[in-house]
C-alpha atoms as a PDB file:
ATOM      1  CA  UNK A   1      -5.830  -1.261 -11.673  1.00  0.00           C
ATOM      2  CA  UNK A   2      -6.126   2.633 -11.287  1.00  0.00           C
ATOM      3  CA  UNK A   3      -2.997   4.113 -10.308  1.00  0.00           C
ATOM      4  CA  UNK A   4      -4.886   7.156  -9.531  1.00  0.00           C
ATOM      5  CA  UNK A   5      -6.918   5.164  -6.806  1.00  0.00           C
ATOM      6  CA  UNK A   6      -3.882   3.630  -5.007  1.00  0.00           C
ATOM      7  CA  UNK A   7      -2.038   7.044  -5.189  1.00  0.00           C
ATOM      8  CA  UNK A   8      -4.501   9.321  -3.239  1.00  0.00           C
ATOM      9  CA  UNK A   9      -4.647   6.442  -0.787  1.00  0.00           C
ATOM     10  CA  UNK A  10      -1.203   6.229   0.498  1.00  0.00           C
ATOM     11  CA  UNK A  11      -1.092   6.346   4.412  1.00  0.00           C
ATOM     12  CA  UNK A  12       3.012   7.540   4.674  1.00  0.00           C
ATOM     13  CA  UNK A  13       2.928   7.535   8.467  1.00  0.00           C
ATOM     14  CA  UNK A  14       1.754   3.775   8.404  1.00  0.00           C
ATOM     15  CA  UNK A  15       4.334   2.724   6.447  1.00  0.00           C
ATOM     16  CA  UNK A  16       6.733  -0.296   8.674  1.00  0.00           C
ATOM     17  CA  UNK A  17       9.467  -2.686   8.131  1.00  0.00           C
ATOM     18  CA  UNK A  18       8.183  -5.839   7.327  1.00  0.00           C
ATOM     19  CA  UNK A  19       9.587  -8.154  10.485  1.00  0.00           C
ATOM     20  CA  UNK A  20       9.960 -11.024   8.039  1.00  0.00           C
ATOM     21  CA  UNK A  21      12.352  -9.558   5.957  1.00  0.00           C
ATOM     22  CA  UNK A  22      15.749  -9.002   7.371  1.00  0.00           C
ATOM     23  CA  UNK A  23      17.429  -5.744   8.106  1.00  0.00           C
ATOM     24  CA  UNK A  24      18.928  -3.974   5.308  1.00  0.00           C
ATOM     25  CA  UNK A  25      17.014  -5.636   2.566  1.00  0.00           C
ATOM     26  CA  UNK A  26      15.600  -3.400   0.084  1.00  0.00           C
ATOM     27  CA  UNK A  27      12.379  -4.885   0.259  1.00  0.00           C
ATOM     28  CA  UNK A  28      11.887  -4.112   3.952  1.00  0.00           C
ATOM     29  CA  UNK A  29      10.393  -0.952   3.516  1.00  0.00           C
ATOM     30  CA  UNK A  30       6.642  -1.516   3.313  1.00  0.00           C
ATOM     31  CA  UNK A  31       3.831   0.957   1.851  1.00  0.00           C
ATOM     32  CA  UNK A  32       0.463   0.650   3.432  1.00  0.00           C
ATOM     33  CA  UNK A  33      -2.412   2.060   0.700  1.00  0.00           C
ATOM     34  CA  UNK A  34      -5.946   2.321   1.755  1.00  0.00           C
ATOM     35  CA  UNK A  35      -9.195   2.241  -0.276  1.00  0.00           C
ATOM     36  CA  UNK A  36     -12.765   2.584   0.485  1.00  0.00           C
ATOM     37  CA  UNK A  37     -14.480  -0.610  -0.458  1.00  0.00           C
ATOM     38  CA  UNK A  38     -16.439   1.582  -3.069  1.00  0.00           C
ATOM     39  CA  UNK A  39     -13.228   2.175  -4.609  1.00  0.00           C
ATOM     40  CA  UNK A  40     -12.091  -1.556  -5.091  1.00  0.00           C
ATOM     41  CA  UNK A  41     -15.837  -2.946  -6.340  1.00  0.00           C
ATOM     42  CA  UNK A  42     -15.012  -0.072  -8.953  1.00  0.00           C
ATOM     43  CA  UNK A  43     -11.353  -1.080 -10.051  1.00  0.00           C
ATOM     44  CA  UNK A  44     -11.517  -4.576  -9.449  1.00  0.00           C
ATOM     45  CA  UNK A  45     -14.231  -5.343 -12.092  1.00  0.00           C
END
């Protein structure tokens, strides 16, 4: 996978706590990336 690809695609203001994992756990913090579906037929081949 490209890094470059997931990089430019990084939506900071949609980024949430995932309600699954409980408060205070380092892995709340969630990152949402988005990709044109161009984009993945090219890096996930």
């Amino acid at each position: 996978m490209e890094f470059f690809a997931l990089s430019r695609g990084r939506d900071a203001n949609q980024d949430f706590e995932h309600p699954g994992v409980p408060e205070g756990h380092v892995l709340r913090r969630h990152c949402l990336y988005r990709i044109t579906a161009e984009e993945w037929a090219r890096i996930a081949t």
